[in-house]
N, C-alpha and C. Protein backbone atom coordinates (compact mmCIF):
# COMPACT_ATOMS: atom_id res chain seq x y z
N UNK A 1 0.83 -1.18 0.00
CA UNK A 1 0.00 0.00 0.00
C UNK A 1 0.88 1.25 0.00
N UNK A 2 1.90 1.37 0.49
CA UNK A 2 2.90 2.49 0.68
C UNK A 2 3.27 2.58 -0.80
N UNK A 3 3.77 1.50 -1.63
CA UNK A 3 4.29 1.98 -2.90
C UNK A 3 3.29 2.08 -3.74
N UNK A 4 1.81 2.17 -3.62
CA UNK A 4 0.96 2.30 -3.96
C UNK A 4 1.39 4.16 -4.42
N UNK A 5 1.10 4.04 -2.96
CA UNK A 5 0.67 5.83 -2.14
C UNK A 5 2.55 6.78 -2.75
N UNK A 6 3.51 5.88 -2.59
CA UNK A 6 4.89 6.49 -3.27
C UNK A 6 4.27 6.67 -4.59
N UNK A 7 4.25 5.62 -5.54
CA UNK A 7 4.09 5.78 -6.95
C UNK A 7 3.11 6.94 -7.39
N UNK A 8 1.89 6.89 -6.90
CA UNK A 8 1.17 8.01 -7.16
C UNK A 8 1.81 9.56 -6.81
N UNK A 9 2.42 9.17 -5.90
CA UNK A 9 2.74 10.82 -5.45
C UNK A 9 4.16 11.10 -6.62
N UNK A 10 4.75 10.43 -7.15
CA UNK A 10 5.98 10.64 -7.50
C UNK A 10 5.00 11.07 -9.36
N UNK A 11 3.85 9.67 -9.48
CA UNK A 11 3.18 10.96 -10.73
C UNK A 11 2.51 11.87 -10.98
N UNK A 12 1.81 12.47 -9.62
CA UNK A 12 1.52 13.78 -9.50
C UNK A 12 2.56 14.91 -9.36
N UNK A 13 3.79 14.22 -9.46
CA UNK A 13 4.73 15.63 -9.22
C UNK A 13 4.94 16.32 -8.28
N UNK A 14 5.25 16.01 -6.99
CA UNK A 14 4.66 16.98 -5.77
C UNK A 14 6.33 17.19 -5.89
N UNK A 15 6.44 18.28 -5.39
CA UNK A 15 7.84 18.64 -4.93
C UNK A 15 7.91 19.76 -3.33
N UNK A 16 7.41 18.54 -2.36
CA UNK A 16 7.39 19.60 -1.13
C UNK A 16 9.19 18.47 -0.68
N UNK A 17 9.60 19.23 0.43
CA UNK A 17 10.79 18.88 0.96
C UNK A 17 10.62 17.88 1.75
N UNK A 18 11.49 16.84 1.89
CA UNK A 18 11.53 15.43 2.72
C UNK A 18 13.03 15.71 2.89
N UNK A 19 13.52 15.26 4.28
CA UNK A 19 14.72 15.18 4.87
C UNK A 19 15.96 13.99 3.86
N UNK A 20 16.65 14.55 4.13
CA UNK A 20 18.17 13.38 3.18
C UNK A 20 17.85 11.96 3.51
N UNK A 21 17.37 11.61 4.83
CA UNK A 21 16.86 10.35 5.23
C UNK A 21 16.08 9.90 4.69
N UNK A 22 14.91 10.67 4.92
CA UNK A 22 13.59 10.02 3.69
C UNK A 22 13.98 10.20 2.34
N UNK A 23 14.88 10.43 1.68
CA UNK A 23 15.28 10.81 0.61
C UNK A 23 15.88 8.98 0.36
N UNK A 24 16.99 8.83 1.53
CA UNK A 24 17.82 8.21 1.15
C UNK A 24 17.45 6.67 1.33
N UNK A 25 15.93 6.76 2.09
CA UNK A 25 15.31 5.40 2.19
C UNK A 25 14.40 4.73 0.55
N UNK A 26 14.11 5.93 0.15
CA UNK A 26 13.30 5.46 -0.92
C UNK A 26 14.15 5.64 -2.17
N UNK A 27 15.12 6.19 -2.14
CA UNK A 27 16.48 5.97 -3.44
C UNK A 27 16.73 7.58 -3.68
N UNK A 28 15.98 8.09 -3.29
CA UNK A 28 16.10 9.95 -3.37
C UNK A 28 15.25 9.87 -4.89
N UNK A 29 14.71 9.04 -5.63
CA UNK A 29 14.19 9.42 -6.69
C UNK A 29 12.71 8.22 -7.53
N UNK A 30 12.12 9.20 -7.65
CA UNK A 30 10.57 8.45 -8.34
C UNK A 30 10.57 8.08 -9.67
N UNK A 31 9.49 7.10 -9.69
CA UNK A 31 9.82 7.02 -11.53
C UNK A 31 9.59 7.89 -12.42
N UNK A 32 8.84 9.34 -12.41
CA UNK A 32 8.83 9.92 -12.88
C UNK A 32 9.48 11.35 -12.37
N UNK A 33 10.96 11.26 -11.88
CA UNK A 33 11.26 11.86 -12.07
C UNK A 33 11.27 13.09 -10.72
N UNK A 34 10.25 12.98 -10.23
CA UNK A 34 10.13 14.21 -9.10
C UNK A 34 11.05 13.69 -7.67
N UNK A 35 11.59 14.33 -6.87
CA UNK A 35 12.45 14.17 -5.89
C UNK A 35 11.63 14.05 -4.50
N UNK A 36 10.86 15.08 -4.76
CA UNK A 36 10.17 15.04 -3.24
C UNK A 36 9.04 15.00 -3.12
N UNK A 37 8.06 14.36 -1.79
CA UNK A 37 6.61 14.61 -1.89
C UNK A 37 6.01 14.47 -0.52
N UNK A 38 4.47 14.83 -0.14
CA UNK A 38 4.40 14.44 1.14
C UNK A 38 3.18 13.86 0.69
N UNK A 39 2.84 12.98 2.06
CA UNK A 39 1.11 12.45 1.56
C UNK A 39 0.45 13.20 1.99
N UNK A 40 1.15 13.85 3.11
CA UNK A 40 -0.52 15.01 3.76
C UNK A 40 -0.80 16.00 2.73
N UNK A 41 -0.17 16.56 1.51
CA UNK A 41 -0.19 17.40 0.53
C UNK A 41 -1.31 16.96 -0.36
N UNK A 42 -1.68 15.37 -0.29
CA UNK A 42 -2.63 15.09 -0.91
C UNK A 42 -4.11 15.88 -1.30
N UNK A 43 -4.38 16.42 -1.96
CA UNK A 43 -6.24 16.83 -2.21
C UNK A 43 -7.23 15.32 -1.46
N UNK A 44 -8.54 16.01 -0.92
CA UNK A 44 -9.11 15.18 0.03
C UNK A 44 -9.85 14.48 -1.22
N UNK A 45 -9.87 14.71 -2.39
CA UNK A 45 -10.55 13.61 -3.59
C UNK A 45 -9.13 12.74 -3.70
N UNK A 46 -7.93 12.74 -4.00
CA UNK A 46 -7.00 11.49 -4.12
C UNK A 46 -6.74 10.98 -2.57
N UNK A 47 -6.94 11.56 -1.46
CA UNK A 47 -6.98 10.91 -0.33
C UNK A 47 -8.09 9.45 -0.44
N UNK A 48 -9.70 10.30 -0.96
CA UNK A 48 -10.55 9.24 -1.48
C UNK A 48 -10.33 8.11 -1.96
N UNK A 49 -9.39 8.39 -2.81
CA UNK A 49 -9.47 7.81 -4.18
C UNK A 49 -8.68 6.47 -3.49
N UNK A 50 -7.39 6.74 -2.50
CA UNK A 50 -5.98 6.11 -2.55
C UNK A 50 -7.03 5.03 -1.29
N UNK A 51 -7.84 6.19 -0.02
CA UNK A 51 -8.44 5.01 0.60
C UNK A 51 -9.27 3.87 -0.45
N UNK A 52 -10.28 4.12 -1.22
CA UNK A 52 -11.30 3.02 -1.51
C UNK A 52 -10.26 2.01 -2.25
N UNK A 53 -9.12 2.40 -2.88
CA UNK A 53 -8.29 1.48 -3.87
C UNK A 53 -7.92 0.12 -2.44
N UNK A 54 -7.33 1.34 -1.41
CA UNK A 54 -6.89 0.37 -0.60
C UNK A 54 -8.01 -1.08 0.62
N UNK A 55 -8.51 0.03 0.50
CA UNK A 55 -9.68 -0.80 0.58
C UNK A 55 -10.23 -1.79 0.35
N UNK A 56 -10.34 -1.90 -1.30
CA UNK A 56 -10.74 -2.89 -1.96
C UNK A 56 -9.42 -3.75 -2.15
N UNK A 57 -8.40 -3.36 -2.08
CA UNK A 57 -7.31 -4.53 -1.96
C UNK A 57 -7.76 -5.55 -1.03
N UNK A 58 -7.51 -4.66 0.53
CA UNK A 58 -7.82 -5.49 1.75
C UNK A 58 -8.86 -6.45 1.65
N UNK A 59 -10.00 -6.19 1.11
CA UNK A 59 -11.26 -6.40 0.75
C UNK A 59 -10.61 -8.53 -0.23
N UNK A 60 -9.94 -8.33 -1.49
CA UNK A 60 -9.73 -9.07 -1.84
C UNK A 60 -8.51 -9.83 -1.39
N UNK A 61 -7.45 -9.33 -0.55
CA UNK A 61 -6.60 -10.19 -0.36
C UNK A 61 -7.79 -11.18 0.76
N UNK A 62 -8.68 -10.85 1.73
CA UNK A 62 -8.92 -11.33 2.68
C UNK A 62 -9.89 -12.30 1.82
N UNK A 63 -10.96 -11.83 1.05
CA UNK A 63 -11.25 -13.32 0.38
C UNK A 63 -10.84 -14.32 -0.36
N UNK A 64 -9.54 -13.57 -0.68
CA UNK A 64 -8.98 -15.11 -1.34
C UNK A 64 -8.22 -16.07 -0.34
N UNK A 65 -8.39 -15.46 0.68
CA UNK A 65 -7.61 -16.52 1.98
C UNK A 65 -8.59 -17.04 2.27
N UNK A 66 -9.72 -16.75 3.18
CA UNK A 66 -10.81 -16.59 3.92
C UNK A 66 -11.95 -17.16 3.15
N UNK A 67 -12.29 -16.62 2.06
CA UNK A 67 -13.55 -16.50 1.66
C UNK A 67 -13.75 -18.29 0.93
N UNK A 68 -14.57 -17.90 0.45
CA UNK A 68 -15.04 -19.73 0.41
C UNK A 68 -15.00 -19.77 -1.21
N UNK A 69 -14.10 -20.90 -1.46
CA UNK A 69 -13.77 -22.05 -2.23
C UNK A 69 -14.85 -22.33 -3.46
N UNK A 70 -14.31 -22.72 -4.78
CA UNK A 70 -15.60 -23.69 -5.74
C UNK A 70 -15.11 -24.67 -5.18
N UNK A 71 -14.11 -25.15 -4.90
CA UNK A 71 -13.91 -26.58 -4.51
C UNK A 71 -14.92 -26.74 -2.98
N UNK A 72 -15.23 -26.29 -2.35
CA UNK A 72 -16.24 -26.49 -1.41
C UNK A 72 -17.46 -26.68 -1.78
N UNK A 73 -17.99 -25.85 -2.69
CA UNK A 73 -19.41 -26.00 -3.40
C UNK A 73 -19.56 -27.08 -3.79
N UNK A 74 -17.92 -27.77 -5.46
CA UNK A 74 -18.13 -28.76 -5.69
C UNK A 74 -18.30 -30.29 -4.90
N UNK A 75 -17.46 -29.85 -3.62
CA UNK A 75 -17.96 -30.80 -2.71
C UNK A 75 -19.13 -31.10 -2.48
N UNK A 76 -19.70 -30.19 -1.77
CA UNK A 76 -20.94 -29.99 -1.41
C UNK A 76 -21.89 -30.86 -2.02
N UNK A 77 -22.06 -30.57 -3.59
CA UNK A 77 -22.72 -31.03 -4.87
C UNK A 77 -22.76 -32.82 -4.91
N UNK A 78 -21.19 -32.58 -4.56
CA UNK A 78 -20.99 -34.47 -4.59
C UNK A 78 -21.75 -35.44 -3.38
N UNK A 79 -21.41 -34.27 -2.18
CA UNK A 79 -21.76 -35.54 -1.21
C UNK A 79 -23.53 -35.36 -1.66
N UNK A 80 -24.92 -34.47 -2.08
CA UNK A 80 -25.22 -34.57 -1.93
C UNK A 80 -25.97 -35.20 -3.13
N UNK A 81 -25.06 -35.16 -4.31
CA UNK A 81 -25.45 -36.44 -5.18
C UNK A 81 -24.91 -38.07 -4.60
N UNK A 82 -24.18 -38.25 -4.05
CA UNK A 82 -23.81 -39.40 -3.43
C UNK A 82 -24.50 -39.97 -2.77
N UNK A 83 -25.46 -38.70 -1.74
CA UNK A 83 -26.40 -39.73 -1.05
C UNK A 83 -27.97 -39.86 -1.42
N UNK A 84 -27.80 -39.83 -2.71
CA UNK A 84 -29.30 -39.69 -3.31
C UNK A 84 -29.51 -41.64 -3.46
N UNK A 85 -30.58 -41.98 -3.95
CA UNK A 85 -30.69 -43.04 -4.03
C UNK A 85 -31.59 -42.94 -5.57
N UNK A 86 -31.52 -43.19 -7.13
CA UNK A 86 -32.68 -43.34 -7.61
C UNK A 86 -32.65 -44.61 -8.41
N UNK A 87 -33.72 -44.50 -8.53
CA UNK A 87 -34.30 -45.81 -10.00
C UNK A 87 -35.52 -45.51 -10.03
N UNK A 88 -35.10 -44.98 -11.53
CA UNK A 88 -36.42 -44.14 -11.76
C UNK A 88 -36.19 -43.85 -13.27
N UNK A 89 -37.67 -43.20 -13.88
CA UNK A 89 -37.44 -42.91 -15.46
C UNK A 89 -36.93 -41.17 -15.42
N UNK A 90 -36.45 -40.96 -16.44
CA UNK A 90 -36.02 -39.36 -16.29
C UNK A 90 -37.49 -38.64 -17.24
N UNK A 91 -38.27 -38.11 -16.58
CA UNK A 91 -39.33 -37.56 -17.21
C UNK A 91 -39.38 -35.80 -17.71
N UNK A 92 -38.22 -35.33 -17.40
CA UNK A 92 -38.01 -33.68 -18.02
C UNK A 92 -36.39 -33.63 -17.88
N UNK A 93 -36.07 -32.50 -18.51
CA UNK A 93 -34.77 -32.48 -18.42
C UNK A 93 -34.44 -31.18 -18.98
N UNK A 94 -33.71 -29.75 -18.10
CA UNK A 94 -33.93 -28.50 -18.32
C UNK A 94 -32.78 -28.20 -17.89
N UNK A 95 -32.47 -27.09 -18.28
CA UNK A 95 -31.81 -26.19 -17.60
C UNK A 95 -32.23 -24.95 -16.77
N UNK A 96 -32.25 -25.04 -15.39
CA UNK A 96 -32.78 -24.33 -14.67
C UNK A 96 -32.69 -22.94 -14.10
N UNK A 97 -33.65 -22.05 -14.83
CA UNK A 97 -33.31 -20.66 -14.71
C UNK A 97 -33.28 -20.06 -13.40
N UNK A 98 -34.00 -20.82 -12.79
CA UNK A 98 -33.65 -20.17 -10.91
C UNK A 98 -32.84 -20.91 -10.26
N UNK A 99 -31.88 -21.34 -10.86
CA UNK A 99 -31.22 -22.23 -9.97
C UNK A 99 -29.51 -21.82 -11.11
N UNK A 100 -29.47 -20.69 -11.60
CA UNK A 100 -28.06 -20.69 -12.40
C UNK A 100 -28.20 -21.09 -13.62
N UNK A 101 -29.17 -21.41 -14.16
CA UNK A 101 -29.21 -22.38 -15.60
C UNK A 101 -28.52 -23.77 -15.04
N UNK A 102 -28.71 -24.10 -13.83
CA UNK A 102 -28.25 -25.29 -13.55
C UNK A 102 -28.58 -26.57 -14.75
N UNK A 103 -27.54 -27.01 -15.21
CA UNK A 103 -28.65 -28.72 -15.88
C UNK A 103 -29.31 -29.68 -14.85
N UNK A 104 -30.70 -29.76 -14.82
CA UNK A 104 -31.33 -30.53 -14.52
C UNK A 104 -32.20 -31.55 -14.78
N UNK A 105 -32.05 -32.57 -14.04
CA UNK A 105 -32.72 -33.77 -14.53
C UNK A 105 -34.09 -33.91 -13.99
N UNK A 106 -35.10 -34.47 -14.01
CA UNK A 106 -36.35 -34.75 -13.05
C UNK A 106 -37.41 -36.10 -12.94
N UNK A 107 -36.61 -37.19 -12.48
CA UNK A 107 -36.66 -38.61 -12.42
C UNK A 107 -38.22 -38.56 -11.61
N UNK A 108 -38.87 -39.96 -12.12
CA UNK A 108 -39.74 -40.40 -11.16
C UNK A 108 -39.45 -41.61 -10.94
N UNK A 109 -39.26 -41.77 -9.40
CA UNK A 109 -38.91 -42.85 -8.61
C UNK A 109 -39.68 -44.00 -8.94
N UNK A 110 -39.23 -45.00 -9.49
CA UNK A 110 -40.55 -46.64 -9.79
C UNK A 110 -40.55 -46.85 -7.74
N UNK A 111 -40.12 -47.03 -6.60
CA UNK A 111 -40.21 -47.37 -5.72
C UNK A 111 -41.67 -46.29 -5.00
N UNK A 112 -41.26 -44.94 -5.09
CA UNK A 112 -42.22 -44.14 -4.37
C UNK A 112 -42.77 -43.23 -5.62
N UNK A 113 -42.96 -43.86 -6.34
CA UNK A 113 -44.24 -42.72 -7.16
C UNK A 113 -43.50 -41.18 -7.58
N UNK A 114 -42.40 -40.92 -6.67
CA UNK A 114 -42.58 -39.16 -6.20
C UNK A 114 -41.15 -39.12 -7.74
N UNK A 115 -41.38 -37.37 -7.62
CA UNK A 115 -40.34 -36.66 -8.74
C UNK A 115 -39.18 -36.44 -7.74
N UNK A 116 -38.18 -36.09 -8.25
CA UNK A 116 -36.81 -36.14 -7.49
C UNK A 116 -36.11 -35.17 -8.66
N UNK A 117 -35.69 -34.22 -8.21
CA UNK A 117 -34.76 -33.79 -9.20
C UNK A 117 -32.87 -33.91 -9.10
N UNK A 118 -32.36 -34.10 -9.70
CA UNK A 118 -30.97 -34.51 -9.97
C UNK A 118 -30.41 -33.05 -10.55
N UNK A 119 -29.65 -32.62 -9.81
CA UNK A 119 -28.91 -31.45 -10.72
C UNK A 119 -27.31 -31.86 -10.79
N UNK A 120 -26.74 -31.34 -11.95
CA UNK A 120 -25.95 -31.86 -12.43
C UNK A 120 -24.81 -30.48 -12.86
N UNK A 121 -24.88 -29.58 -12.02
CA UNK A 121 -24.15 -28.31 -11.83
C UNK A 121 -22.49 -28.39 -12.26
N UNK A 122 -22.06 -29.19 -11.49
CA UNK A 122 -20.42 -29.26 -11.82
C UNK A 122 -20.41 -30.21 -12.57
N UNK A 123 -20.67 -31.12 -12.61
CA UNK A 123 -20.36 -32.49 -13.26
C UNK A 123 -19.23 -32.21 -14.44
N UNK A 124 -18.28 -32.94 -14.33
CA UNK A 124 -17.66 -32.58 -15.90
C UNK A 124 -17.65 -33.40 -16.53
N UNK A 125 -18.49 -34.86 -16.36
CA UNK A 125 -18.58 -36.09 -17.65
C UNK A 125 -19.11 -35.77 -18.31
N UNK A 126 -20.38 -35.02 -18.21
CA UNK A 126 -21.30 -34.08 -19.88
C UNK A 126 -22.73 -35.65 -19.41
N UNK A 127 -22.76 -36.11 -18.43
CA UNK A 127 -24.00 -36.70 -18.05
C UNK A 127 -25.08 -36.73 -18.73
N UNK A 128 -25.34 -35.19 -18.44
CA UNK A 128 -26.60 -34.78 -18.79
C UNK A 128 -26.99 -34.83 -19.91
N UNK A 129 -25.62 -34.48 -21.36
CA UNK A 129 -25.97 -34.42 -22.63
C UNK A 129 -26.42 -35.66 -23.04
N UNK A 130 -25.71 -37.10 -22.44
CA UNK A 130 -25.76 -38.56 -22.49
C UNK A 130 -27.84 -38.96 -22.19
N UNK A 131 -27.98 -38.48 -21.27
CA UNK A 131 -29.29 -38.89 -20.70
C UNK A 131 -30.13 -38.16 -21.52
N UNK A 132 -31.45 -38.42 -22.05
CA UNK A 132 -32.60 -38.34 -22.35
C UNK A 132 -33.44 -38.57 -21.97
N UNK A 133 -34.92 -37.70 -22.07
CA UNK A 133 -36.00 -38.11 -21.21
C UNK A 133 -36.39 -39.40 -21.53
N UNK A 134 -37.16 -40.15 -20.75
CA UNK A 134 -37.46 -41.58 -21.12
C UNK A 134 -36.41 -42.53 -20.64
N UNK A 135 -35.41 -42.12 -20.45
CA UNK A 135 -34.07 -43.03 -20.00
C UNK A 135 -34.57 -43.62 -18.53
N UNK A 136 -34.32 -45.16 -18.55
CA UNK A 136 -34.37 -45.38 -16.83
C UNK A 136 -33.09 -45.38 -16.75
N UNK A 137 -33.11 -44.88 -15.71
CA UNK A 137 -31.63 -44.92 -14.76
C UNK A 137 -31.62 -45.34 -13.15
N UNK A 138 -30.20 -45.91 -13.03
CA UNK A 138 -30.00 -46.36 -11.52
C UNK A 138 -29.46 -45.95 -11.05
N UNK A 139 -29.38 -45.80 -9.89
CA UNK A 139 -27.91 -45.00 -8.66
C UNK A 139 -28.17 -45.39 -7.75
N UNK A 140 -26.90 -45.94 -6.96
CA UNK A 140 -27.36 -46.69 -5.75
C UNK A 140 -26.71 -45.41 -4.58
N UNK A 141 -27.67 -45.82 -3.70
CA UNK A 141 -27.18 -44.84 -2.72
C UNK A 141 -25.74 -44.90 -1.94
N UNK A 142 -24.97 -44.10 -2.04
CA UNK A 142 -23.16 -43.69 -1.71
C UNK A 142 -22.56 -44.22 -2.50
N UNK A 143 -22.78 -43.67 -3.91
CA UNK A 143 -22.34 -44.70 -4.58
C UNK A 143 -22.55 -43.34 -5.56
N UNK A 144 -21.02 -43.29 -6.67
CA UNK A 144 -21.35 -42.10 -7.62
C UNK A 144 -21.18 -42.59 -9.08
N UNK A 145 -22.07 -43.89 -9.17
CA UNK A 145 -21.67 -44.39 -10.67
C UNK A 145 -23.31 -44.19 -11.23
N UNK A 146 -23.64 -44.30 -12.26
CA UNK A 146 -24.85 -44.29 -13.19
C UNK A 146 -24.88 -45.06 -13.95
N UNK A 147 -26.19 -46.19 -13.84
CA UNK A 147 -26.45 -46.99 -14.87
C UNK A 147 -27.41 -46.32 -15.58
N UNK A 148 -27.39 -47.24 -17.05
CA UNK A 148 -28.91 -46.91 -18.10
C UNK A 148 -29.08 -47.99 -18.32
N UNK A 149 -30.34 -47.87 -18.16
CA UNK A 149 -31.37 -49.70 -18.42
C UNK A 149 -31.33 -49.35 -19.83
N UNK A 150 -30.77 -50.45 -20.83
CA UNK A 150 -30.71 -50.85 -21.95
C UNK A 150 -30.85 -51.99 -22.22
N UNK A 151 -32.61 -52.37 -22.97
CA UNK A 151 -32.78 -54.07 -23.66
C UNK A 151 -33.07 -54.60 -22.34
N UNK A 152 -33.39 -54.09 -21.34
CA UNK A 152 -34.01 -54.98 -19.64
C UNK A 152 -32.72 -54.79 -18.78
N UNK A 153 -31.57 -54.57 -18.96
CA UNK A 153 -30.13 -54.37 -18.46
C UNK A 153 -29.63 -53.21 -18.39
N UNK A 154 -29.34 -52.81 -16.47
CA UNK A 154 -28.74 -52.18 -16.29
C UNK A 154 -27.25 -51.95 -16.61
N UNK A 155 -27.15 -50.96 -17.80
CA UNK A 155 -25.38 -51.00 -17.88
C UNK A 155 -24.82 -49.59 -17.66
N UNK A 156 -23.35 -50.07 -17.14
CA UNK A 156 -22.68 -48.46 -16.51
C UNK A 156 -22.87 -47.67 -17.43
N UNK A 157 -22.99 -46.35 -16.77
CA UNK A 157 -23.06 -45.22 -17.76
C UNK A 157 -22.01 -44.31 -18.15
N UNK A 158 -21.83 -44.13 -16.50
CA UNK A 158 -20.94 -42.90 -16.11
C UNK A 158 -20.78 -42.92 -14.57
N UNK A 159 -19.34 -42.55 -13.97
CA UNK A 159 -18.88 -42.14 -12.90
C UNK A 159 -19.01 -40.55 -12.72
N UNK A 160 -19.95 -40.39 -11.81
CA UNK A 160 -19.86 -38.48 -12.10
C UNK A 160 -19.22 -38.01 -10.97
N UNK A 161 -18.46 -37.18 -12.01
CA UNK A 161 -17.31 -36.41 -11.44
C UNK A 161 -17.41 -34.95 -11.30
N UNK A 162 -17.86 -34.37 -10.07
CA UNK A 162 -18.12 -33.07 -9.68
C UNK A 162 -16.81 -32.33 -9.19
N UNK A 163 -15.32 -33.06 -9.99
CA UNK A 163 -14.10 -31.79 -9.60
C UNK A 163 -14.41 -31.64 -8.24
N UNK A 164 -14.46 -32.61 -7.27
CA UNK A 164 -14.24 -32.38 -6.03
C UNK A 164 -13.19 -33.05 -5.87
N UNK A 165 -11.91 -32.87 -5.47
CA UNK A 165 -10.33 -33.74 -5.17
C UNK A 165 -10.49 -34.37 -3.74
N UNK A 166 -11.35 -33.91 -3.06
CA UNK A 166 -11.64 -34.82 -1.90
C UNK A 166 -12.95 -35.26 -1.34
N UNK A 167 -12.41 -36.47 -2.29
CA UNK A 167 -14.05 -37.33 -2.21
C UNK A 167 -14.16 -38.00 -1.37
């Protein structure tokens, strides 16, 4: 933030007096050229200006430490496709405008009658392009593989892979 606040002052040109010391800490010379400067000389609009910049630094160094992860989301996504259980026909299949344009699937369960929807957000096997409505499909519960009933036979489909590295 200081060579922030140096650099600017050295291209506004300020030429108020700084001691041989402060001279001799920062090289006695700016990149453009001017020798001397102070920050309190600043106008209270580049005072503005130099806080919100710094600001928003602070702002982003702290979420990229701090702030939360895609790899958390994609987690997220996995465990809670992992613990789904279906066998069921896929009866719609959208991309969901309140939900991100998420790709979504929308199975009806042969066990309980009910709709279940499957979203398929991270996935990077392309699943979704594979599946069609009418498709039965299986998934066993903790378990992240996909069959398609083909000819009375369940056969593998796909391992879906939601780019989570810790599965």
């Amino acid at each position: 933030m200081i060579l922030i606040l140096f650099m600017m002052s050295c291209h506004l040109d300020y030429d108020i007096e700084l001691s041989e010391s402060d001279l001799g800490l920062m090289g006695g010379y700016c990149f453009y050229g001017a020798k001397n400067f102070n920050i309190l000389s600043y106008t209270k609009q580049t005072k503005r200006v130099l806080f919100s910049i710094s600001l928003c630094a602070i702002f982003f160094i702290v979420m990229y430490f701090f702030g939360p992860s895609l790899e958390k989301g994609r987690c997220y996504d996995y465990n809670i496709f992992k613990d789904k259980e279906i066998d069921g026909i896929v009866v719609n299949k959208f991309r969901n405008p309140n939900e991100h344009s998420y790709p979504t699937l929308m199975i009806k369960n042969f066990n309980s009658d009910s709709l279940q929807s499957l979203i398929l957000s991270s996935d990077t096997t392309d699943t979704y392009n594979a599946l069609n409505i009418s498709d039965t499909i299986l998934k066993r519960k903790g378990e992240d593989q996909l069959f398609l009933k083909q000819n009375g036979i369940y056969k593998f489909l796909n391992r879906i892979d939601f780019g989570c590295d810790h599965k």
